[in-house]
Protein backbone atom coordinates (compact mmCIF):
# COMPACT_ATOMS: atom_id res chain seq x y z
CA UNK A 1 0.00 0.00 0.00
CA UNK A 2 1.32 3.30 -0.58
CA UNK A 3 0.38 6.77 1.46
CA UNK A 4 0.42 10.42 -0.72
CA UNK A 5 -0.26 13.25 1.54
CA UNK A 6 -2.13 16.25 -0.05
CA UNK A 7 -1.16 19.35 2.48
CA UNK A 8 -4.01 21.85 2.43
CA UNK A 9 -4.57 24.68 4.48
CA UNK A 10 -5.14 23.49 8.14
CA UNK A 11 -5.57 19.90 7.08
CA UNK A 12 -4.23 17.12 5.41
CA UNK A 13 -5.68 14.27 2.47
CA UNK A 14 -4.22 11.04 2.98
CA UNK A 15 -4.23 9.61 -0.08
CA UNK A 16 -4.67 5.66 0.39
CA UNK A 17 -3.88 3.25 -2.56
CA UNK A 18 -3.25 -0.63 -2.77
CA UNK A 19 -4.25 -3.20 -0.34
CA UNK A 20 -4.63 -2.15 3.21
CA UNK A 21 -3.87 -5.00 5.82
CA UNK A 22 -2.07 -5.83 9.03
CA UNK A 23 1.21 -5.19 7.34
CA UNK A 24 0.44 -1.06 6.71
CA UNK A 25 -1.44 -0.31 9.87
CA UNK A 26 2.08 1.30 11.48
CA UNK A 27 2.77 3.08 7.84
CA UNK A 28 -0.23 5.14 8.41
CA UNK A 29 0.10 5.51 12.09
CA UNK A 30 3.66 7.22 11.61
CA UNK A 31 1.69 9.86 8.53
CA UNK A 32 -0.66 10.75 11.31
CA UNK A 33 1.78 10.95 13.88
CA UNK A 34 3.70 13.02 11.53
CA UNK A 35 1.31 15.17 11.27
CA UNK A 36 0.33 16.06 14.70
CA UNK A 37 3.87 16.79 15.19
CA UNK A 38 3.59 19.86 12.45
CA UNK A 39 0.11 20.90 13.99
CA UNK A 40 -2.06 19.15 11.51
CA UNK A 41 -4.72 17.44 13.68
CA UNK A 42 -7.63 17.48 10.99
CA UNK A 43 -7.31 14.37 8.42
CA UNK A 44 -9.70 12.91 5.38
CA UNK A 45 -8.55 9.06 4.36
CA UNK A 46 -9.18 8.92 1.17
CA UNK A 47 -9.93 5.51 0.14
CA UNK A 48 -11.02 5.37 -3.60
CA UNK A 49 -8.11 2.97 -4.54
CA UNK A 50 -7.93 0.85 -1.66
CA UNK A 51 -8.87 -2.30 -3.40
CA UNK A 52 -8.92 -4.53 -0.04
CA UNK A 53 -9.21 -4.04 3.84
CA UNK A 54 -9.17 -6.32 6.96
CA UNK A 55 -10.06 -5.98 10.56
CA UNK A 56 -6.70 -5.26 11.51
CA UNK A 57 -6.75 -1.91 9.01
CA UNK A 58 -9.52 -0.62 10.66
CA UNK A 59 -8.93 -1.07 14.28
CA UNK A 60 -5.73 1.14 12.93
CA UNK A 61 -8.39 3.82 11.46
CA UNK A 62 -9.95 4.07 14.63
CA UNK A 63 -6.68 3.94 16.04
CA UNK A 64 -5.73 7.69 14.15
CA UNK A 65 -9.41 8.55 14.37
CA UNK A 66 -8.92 9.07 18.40
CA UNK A 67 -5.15 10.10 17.99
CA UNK A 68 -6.45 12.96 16.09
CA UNK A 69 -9.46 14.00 18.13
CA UNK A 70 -7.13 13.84 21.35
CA UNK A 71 -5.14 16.09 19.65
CA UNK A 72 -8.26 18.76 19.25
CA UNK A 73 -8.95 17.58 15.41
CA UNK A 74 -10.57 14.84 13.57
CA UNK A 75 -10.41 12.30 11.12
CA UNK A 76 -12.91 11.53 8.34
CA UNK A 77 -13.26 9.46 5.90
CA UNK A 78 -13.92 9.80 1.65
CA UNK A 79 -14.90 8.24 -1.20
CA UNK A 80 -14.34 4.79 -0.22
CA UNK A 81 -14.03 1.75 -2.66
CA UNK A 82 -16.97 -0.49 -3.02
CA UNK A 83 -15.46 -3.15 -1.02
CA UNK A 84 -14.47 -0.70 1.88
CA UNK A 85 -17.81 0.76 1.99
CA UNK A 86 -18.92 -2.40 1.89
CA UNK A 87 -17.30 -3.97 4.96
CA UNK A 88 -17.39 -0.38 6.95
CA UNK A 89 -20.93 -0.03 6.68
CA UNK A 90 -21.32 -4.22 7.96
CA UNK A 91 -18.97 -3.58 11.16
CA UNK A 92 -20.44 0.19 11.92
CA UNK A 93 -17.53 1.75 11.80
CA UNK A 94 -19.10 4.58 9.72
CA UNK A 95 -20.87 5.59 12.47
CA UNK A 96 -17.41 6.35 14.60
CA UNK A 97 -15.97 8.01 11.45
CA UNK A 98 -18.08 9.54 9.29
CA UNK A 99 -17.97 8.70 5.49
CA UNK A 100 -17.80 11.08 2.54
CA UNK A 101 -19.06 10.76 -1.00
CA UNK A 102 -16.34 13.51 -2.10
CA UNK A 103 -13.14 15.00 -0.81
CA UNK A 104 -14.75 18.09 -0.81
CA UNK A 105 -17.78 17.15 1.55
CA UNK A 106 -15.35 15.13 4.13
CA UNK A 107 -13.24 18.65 3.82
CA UNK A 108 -16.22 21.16 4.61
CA UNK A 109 -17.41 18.67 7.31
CA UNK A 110 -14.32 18.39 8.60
CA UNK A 111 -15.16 20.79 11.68
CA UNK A 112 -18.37 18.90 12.13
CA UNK A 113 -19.35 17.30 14.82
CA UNK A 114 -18.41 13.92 15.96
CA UNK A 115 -21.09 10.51 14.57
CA UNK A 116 -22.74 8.64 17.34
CA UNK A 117 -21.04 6.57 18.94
CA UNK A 118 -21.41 2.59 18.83
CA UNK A 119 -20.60 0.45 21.20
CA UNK A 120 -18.02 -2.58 20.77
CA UNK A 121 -20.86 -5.17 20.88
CA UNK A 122 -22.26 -4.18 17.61
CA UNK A 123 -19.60 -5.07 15.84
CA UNK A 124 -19.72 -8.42 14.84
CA UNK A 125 -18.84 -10.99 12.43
CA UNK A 126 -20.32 -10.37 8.76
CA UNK A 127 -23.59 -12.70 8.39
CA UNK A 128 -21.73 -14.53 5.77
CA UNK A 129 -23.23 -17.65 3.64
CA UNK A 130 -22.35 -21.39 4.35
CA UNK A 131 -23.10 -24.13 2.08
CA UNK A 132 -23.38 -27.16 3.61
CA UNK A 133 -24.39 -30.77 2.75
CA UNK A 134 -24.67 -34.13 4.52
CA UNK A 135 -21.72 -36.56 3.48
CA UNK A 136 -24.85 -39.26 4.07
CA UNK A 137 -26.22 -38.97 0.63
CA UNK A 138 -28.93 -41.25 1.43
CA UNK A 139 -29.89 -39.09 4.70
CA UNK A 140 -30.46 -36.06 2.21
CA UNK A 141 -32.76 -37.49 0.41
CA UNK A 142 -34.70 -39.09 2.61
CA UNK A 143 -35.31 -35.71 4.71
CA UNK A 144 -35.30 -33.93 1.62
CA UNK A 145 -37.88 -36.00 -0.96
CA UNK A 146 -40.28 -36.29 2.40
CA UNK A 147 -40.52 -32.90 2.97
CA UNK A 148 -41.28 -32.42 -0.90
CA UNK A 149 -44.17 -34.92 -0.45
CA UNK A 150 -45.40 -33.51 2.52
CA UNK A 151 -45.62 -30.01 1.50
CA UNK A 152 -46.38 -30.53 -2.08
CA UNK A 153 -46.64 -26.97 -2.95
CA UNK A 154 -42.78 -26.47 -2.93
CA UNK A 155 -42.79 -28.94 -5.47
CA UNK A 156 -39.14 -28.98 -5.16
CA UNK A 157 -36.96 -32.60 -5.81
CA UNK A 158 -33.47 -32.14 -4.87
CA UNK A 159 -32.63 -35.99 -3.87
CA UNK A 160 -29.01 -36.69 -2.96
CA UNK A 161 -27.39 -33.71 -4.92
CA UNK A 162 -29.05 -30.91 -2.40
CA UNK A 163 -27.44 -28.54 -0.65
CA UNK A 164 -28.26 -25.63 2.08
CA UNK A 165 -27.47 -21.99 2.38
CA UNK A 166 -27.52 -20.68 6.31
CA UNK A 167 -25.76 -18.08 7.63
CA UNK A 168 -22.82 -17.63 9.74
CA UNK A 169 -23.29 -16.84 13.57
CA UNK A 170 -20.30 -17.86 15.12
CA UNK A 171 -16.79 -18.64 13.78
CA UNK A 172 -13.26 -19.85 15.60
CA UNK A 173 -10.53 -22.19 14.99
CA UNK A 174 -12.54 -25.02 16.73
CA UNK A 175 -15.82 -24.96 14.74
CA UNK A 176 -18.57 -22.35 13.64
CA UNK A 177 -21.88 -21.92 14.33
CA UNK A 178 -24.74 -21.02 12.01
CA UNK A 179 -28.41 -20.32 11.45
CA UNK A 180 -30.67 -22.42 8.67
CA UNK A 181 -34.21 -21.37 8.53
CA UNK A 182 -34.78 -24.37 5.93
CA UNK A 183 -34.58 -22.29 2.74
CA UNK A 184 -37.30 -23.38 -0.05
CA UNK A 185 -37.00 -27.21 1.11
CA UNK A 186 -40.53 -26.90 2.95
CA UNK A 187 -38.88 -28.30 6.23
CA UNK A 188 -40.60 -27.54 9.55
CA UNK A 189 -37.74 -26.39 12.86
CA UNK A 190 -38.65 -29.70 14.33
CA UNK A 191 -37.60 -31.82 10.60
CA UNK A 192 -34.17 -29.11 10.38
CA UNK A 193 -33.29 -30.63 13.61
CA UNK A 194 -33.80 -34.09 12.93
CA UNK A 195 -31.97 -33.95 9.49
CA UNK A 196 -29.21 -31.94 11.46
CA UNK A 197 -28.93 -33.80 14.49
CA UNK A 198 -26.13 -34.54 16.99
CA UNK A 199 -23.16 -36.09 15.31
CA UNK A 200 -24.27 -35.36 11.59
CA UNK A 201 -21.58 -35.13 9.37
CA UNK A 202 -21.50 -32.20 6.85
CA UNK A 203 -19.54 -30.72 3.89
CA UNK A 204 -18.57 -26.92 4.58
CA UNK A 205 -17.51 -24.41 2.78
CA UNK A 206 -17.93 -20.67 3.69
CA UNK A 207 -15.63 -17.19 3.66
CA UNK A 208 -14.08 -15.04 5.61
CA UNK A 209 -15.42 -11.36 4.80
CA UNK A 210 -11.93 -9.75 5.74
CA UNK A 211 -10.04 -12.06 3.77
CA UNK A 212 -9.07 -12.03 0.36
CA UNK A 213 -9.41 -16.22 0.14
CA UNK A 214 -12.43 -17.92 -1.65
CA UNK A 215 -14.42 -20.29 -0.13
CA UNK A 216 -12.76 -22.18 2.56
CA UNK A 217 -13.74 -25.99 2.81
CA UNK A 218 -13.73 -28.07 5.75
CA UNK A 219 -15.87 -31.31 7.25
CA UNK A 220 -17.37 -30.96 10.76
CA UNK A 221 -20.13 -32.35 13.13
CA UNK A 222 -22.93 -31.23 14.54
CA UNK A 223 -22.35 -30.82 18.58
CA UNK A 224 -25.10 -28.13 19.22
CA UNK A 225 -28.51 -27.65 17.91
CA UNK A 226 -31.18 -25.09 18.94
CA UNK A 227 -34.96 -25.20 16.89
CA UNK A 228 -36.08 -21.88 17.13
CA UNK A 229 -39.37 -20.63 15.63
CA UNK A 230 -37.94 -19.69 12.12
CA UNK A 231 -35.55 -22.18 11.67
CA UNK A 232 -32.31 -24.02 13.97
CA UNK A 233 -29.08 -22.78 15.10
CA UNK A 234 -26.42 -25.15 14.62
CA UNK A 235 -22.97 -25.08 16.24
CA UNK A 236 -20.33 -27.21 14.57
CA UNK A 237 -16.89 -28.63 15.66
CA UNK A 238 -14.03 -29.04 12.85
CA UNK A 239 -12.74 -32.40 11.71
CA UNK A 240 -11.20 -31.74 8.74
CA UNK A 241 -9.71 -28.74 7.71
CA UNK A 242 -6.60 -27.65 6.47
CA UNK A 243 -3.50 -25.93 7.77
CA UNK A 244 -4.03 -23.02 5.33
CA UNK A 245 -7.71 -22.10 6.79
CA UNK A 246 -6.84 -22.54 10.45
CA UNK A 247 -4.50 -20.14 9.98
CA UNK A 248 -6.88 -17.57 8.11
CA UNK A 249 -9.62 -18.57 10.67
CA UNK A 250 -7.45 -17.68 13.50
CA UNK A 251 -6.16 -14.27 12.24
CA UNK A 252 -9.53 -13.50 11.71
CA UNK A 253 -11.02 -14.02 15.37
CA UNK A 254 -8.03 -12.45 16.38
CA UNK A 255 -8.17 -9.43 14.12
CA UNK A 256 -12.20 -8.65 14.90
CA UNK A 257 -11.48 -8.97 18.65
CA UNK A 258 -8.97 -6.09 18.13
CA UNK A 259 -11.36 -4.09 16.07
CA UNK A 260 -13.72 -4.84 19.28
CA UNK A 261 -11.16 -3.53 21.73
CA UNK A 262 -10.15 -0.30 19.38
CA UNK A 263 -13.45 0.67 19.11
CA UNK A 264 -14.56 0.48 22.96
CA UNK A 265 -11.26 2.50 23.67
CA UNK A 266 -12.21 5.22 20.77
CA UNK A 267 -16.08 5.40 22.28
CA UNK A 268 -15.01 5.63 26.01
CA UNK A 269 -15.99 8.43 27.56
């Protein structure tokens, strides 16, 4: 990633361009720095070519957010690429610095006041898609074909090729946890949890919003299920997966607990 400052009259543009992760956070920590040292304590981050951002990246614009407000300024934010407006918007962080369409609205606003604040539990992991299927072919369809005669109206014959979409609720190195409210398969809460129950093996594969990988693959188990009224929660432990995901799965807990921590230390107070 590579930093351009754009001097104006009592402020500074950083201009931001490249991929911003772990590896830059102290790069733009030292431009701030720099420039509360020369009496420059008003900033816009300009993020128009910033193709790609991670947890880590914005725990470090929080980070200069509050370095600059301590310092009697602010920091603001402008014309962000689609895939940082994206993942700002999902983790709220454009309610702790506010986001400009221009350079010259996040300059005329720049005396403005501060966003609400929002506290550290909001920010969670993105509600991300899994796809998952049963390695028990015959299990599918059984589940599967008897809901379609049941509730003939779906009219829907998937057999031992189907597959689910839920969405991510919980993710670590150990397992994840997500919620299925049965999609179009006609499935009542009290069918999801007997197709998904304890010790089910299924297929995985799912992302990791912060990370540039693909769909990450793994097999698991079921060890929790919880029917609720729209659908089951089901929490899954890991039994295959490889080296290559634990490690992104890891760096990822890791990196949105930091984001947690950075923003309950910007909103204190």
């Amino acid at each position: 990633m590579h930093i351009t400052v754009e001097p104006c009259n009592d402020y500074a543009i950083l201009h931001l361009r490249g991929e911003f992760d772990t590896y830059y956070c102290p790069q733009l920590q030292e431009e701030v720095d720099a420039l509360i040292k020369a009496g420059v304590c008003r900033a816009v981050l300009n993020l128009r070519l910033v193709k790609f951002i991670n947890s880590t990246a914005l725990g470090a614009i929080i980070k200069a957010s509050k370095a600059l407000t301590g310092a009697g300024g602010k920091l603001v934010i402008a014309r962000p690429s689609p895939f940082c407006r994206d993942i700002i918007e999902k983790v709220g962080l454009d309610r702790v610095v506010t986001v400009y369409d221009t350079d010259e609205e996040a300059c005329a606003n720049l005396a403005s006041d501060a966003p609400a604040a929002i506290s550290a539990e909001e920010i969670t992991e993105d509600p991300s898609s899994v796809l998952f299927s049963l390695t028990d072919a015959e299990r599918t369809a059984h589940f599967i074909e008897a809901a379609a005669k049941a509730n003939p109206v779906h009219g829907h014959s998937f057999g031992k090729n189907w597959s689910g979409v839920g969405r991510m609720a919980a993710l670590d190195t150990s397992g994840l946890a997500f919620t299925w409210n049965g999609g179009n398969t006609g499935l009542s809460p009290f069918d999801m949890g007997q197709m998904l129950a304890l010790g089910t093996e299924l297929k995985l594969k799912f992302r990791l919003p912060l990370f540039q990988k693909g769909y990450c693959e793994a097999l698991c188990r079921v060890e929790d299920l919880e029917e609720r009224a729209d659908g089951v929660r089901v929490g899954l432990r890991f039994s295959e997966i490889d080296d290559e995901t634990v490690t992104a799965v890891g760096q990822y807990a890791k990196d949105m607990a930091f984001l947690r921590d950075e923003l309950r230390k910007a909103t204190e107070n």
